[in-house]
PDB file of N, CA and C in Angstrom:
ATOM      1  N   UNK A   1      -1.161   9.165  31.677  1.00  0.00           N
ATOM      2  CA  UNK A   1      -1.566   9.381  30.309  1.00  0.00           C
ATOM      3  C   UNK A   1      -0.383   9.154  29.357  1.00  0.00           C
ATOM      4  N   UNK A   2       0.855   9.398  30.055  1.00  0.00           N
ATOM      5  CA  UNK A   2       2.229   9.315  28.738  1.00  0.00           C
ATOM      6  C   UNK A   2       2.401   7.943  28.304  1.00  0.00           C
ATOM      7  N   UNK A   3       1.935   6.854  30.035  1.00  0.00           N
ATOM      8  CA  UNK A   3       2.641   5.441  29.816  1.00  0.00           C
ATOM      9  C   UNK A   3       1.244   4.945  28.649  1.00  0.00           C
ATOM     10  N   UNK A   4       0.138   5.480  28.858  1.00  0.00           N
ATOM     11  CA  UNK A   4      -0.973   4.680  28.084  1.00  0.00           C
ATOM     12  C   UNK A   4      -0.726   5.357  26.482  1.00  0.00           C
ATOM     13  N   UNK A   5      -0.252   6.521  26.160  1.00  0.00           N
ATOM     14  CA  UNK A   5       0.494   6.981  24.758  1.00  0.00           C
ATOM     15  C   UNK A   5       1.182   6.086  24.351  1.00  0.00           C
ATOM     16  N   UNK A   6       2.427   6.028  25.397  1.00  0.00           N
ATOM     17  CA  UNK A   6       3.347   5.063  25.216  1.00  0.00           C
ATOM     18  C   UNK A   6       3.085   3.501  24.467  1.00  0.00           C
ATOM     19  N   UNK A   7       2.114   3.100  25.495  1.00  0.00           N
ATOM     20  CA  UNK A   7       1.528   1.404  24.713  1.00  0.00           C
ATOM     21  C   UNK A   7       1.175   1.688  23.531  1.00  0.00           C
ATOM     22  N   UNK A   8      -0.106   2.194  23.508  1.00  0.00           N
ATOM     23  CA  UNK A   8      -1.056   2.875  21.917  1.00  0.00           C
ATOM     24  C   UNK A   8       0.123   2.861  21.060  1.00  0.00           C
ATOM     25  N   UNK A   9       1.436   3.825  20.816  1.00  0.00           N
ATOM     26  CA  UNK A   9       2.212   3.716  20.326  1.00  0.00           C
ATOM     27  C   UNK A   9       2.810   2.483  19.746  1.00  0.00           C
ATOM     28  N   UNK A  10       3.578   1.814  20.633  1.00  0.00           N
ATOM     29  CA  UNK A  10       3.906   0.654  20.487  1.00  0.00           C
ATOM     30  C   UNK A  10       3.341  -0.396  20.541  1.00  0.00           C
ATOM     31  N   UNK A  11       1.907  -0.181  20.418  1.00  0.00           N
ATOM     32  CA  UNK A  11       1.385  -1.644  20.018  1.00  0.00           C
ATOM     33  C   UNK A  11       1.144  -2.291  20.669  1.00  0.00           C
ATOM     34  N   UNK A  12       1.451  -1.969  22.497  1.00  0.00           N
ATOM     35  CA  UNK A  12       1.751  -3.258  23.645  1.00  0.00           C
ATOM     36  C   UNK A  12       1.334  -3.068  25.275  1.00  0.00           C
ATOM     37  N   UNK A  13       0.957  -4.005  25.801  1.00  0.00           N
ATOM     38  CA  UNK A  13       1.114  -3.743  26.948  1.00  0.00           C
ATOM     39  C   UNK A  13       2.062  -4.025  27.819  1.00  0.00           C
ATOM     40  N   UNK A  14       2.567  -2.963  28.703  1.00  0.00           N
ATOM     41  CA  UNK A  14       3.928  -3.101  29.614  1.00  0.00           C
ATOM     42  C   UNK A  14       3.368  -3.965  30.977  1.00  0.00           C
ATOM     43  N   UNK A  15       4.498  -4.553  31.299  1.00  0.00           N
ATOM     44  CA  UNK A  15       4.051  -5.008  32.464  1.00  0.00           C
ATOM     45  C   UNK A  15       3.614  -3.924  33.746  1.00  0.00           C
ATOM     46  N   UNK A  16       2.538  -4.897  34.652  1.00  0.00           N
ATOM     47  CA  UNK A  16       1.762  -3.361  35.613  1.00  0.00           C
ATOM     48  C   UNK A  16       3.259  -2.850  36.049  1.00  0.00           C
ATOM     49  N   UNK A  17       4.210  -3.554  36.794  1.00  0.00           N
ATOM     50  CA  UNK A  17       5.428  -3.035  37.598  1.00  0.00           C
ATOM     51  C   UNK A  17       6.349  -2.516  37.404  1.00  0.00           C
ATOM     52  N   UNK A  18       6.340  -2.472  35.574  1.00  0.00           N
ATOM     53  CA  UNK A  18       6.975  -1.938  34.888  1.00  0.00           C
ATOM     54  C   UNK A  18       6.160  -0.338  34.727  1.00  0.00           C
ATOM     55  N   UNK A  19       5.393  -0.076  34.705  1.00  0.00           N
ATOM     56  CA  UNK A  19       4.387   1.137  34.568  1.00  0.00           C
ATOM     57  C   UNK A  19       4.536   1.996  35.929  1.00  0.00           C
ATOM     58  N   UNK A  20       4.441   0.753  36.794  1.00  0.00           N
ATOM     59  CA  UNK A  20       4.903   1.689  38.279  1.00  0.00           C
ATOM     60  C   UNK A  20       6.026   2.879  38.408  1.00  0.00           C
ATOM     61  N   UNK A  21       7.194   1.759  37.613  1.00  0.00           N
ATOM     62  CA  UNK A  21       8.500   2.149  37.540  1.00  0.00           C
ATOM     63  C   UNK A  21       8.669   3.590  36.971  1.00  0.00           C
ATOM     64  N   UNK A  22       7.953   3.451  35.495  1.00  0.00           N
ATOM     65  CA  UNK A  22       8.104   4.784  34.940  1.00  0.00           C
ATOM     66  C   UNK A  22       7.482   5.820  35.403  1.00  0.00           C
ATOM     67  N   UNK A  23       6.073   5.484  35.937  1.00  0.00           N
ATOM     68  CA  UNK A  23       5.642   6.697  36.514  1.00  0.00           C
ATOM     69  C   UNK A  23       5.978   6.989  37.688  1.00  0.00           C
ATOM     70  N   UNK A  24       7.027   6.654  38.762  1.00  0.00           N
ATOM     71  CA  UNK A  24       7.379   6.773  39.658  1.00  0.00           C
ATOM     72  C   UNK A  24       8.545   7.335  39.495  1.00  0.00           C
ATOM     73  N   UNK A  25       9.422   7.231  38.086  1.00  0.00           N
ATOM     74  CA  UNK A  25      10.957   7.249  38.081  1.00  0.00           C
ATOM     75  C   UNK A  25      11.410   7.893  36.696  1.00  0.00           C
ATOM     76  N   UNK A  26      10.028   7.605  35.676  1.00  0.00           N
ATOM     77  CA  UNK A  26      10.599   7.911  34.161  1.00  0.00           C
ATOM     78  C   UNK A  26      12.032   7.775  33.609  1.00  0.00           C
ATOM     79  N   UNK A  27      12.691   6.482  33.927  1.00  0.00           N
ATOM     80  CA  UNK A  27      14.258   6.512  33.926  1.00  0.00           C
ATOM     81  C   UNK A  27      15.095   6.466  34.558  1.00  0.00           C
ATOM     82  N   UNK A  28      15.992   5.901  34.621  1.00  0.00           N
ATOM     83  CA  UNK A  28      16.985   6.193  35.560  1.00  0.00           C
ATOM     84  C   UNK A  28      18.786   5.797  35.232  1.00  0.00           C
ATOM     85  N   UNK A  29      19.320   6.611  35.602  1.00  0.00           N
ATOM     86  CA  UNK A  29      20.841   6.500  35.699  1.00  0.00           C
ATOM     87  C   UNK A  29      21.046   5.409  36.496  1.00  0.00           C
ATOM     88  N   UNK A  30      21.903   4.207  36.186  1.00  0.00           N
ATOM     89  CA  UNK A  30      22.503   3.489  37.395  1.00  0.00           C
ATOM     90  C   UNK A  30      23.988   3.806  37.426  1.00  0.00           C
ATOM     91  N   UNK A  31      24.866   3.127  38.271  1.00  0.00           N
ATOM     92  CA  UNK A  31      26.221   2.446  38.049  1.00  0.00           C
ATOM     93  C   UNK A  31      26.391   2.551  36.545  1.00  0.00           C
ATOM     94  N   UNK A  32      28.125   2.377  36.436  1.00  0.00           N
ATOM     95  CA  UNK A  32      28.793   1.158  35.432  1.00  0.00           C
ATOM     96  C   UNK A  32      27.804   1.569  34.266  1.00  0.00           C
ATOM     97  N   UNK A  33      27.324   2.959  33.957  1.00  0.00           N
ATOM     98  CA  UNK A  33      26.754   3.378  32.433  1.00  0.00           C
ATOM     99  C   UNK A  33      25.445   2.182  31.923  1.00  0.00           C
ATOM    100  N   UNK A  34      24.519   1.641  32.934  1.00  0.00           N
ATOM    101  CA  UNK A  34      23.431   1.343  33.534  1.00  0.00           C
ATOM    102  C   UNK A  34      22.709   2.355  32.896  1.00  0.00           C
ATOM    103  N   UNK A  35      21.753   2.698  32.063  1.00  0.00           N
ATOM    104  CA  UNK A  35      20.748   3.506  32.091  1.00  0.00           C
ATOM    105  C   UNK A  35      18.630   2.683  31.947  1.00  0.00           C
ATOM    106  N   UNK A  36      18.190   2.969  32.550  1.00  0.00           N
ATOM    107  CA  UNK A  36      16.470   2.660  31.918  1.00  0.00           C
ATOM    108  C   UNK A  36      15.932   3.922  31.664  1.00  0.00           C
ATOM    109  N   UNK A  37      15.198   3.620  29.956  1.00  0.00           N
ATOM    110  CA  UNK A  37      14.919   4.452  29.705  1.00  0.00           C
ATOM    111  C   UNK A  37      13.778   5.420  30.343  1.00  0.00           C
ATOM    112  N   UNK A  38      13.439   6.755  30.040  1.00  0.00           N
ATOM    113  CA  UNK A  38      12.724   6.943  30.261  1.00  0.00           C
ATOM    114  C   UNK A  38      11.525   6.742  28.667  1.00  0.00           C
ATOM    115  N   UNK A  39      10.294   7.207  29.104  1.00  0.00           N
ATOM    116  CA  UNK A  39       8.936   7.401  28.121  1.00  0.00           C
ATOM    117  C   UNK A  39       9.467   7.704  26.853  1.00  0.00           C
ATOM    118  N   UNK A  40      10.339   9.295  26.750  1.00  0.00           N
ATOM    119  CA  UNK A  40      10.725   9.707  25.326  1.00  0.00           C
ATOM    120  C   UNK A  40      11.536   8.949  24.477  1.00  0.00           C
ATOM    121  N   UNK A  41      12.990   8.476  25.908  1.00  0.00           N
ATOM    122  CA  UNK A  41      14.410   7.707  25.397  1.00  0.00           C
ATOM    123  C   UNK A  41      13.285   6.246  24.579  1.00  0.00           C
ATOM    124  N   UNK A  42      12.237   5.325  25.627  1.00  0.00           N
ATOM    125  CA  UNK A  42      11.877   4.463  24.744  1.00  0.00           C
ATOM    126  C   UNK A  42      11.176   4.690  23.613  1.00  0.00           C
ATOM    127  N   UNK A  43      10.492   5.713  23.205  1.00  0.00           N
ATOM    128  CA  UNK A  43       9.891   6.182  22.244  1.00  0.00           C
ATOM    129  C   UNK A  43      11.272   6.282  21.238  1.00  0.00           C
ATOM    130  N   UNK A  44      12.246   6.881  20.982  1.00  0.00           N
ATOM    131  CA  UNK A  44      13.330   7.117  20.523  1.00  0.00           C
ATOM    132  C   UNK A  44      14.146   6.075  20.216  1.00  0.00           C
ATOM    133  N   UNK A  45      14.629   5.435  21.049  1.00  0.00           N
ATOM    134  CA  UNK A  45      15.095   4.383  20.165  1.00  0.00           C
ATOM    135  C   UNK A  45      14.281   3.094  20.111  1.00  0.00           C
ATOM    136  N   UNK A  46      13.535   2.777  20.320  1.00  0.00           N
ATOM    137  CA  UNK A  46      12.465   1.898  19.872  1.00  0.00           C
ATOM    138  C   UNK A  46      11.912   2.388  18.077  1.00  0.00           C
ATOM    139  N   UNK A  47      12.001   3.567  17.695  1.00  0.00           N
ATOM    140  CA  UNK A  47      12.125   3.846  16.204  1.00  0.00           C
ATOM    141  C   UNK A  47      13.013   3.332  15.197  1.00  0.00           C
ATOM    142  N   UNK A  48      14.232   3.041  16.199  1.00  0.00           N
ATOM    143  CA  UNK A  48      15.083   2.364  15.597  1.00  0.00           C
ATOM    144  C   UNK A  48      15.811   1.146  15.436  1.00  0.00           C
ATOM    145  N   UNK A  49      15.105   0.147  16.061  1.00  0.00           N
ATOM    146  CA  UNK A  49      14.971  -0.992  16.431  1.00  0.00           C
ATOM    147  C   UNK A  49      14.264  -1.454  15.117  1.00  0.00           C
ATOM    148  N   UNK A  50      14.894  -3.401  15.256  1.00  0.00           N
ATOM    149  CA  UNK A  50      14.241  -4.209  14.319  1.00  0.00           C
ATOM    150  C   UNK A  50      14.159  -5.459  15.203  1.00  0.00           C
ATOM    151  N   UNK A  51      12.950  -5.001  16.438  1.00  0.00           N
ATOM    152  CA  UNK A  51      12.891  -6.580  17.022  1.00  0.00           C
ATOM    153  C   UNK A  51      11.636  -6.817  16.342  1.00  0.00           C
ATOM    154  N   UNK A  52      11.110  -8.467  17.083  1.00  0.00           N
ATOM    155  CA  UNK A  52       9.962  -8.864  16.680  1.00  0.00           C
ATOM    156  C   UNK A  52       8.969  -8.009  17.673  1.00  0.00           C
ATOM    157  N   UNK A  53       7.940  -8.102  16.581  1.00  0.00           N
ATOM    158  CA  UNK A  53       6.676  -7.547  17.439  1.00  0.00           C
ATOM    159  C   UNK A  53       6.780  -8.115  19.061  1.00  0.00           C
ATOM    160  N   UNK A  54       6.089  -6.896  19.521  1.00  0.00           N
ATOM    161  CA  UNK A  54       5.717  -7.517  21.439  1.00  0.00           C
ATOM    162  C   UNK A  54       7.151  -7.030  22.290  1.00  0.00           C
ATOM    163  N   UNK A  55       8.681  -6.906  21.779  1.00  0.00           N
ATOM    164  CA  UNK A  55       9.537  -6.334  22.340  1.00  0.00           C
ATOM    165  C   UNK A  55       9.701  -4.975  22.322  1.00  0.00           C
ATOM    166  N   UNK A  56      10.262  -4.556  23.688  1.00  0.00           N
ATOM    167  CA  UNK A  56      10.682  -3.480  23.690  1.00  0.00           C
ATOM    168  C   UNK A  56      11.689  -3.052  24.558  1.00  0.00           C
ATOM    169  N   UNK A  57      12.437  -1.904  23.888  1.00  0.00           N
ATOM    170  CA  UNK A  57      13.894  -1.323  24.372  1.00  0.00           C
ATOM    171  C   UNK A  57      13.449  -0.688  25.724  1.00  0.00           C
ATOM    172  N   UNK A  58      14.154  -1.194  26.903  1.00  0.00           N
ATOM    173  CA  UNK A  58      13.812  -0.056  28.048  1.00  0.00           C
ATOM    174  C   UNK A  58      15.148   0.337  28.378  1.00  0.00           C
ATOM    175  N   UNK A  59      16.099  -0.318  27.941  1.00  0.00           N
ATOM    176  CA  UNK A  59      17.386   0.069  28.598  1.00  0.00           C
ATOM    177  C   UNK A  59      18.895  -0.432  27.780  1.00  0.00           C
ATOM    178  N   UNK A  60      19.860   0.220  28.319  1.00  0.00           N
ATOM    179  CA  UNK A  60      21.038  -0.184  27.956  1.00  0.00           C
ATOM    180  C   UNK A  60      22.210  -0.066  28.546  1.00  0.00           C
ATOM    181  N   UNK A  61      23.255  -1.162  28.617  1.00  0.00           N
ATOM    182  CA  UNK A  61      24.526  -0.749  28.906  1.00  0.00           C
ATOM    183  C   UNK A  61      25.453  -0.903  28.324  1.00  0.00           C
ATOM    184  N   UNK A  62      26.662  -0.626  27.984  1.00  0.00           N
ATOM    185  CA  UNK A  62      28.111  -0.982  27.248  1.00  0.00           C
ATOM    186  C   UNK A  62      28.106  -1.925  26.213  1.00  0.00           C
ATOM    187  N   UNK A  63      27.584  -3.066  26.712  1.00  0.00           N
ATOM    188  CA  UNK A  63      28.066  -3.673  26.417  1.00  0.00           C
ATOM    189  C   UNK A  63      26.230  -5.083  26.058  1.00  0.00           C
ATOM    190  N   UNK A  64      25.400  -4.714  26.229  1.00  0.00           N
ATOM    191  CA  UNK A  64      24.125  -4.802  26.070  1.00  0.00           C
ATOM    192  C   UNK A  64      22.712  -4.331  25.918  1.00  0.00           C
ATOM    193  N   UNK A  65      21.851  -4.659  25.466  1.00  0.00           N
ATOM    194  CA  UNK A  65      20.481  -3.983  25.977  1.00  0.00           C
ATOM    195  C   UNK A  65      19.438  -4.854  26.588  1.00  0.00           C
ATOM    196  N   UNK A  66      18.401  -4.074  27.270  1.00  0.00           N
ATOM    197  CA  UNK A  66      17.270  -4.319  28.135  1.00  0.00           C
ATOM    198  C   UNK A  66      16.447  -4.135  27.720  1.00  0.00           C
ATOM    199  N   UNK A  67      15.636  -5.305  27.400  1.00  0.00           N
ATOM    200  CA  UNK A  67      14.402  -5.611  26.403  1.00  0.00           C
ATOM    201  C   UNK A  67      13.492  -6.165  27.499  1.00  0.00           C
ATOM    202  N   UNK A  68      11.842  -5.950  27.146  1.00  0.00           N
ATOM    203  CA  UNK A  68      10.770  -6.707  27.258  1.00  0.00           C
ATOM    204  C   UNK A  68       9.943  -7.242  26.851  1.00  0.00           C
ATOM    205  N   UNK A  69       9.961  -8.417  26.524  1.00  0.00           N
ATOM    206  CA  UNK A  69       9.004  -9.296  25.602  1.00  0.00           C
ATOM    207  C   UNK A  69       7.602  -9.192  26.253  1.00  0.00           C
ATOM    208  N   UNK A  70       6.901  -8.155  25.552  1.00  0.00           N
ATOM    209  CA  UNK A  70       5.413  -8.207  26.422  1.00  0.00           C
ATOM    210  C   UNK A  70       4.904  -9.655  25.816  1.00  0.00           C
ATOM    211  N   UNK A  71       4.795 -10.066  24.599  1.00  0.00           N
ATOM    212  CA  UNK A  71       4.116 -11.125  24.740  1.00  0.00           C
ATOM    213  C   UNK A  71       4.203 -12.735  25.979  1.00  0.00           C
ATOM    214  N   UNK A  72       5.432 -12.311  26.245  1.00  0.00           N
ATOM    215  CA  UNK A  72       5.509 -13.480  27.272  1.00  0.00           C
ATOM    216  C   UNK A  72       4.707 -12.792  29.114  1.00  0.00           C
ATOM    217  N   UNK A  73       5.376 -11.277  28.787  1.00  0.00           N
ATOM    218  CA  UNK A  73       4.903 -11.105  30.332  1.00  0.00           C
ATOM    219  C   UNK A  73       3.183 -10.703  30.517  1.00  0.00           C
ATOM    220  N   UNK A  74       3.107 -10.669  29.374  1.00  0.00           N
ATOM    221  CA  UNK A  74       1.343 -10.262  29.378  1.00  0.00           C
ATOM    222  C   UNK A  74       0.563 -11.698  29.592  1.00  0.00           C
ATOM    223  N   UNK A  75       1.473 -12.904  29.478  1.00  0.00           N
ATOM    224  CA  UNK A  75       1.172 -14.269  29.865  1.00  0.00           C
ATOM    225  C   UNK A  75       1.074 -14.377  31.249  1.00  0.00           C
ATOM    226  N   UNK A  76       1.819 -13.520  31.805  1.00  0.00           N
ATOM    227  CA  UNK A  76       1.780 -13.788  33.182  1.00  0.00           C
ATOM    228  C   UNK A  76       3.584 -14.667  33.740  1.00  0.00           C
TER     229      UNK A  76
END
């Protein structure tokens, strides 16, 4: 129910394996300051973002971030 909030929210659909992920993991710490967000963290800074429609923040490190262009992966 959080990941289908989650879309409604943002407008989008996540990829299925990406949905796995969160509801299996809601996030995670890696290595080397590696983080994916969880449900809230993308809710949170996805407020503060100025991508184009269809992207979204799942993650970040140092020195980058981890985006998903649903419009391409909802292509398949």
């Amino acid at each position: 129910q959080e990941i289908n909030s989650l879309e409604k929210m943002l407008g989008v659909t996540l990829p299925n394996d990406y949905k796995e992920f969160l509801f299996n993991h809601n996030g995670m710490e890696m290595f080397n300051g590696i983080e994916l967000l969880s449900t809230e963290g993308i809710i949170e800074f996805n407020e503060v973002q100025d991508f184009p429609k269809g992207y979204v923040l799942i993650g970040y490190h140092y020195d980058g971030r981890y985006v998903i262009d649903t419009n391409k992966s909802n292509k398949g």
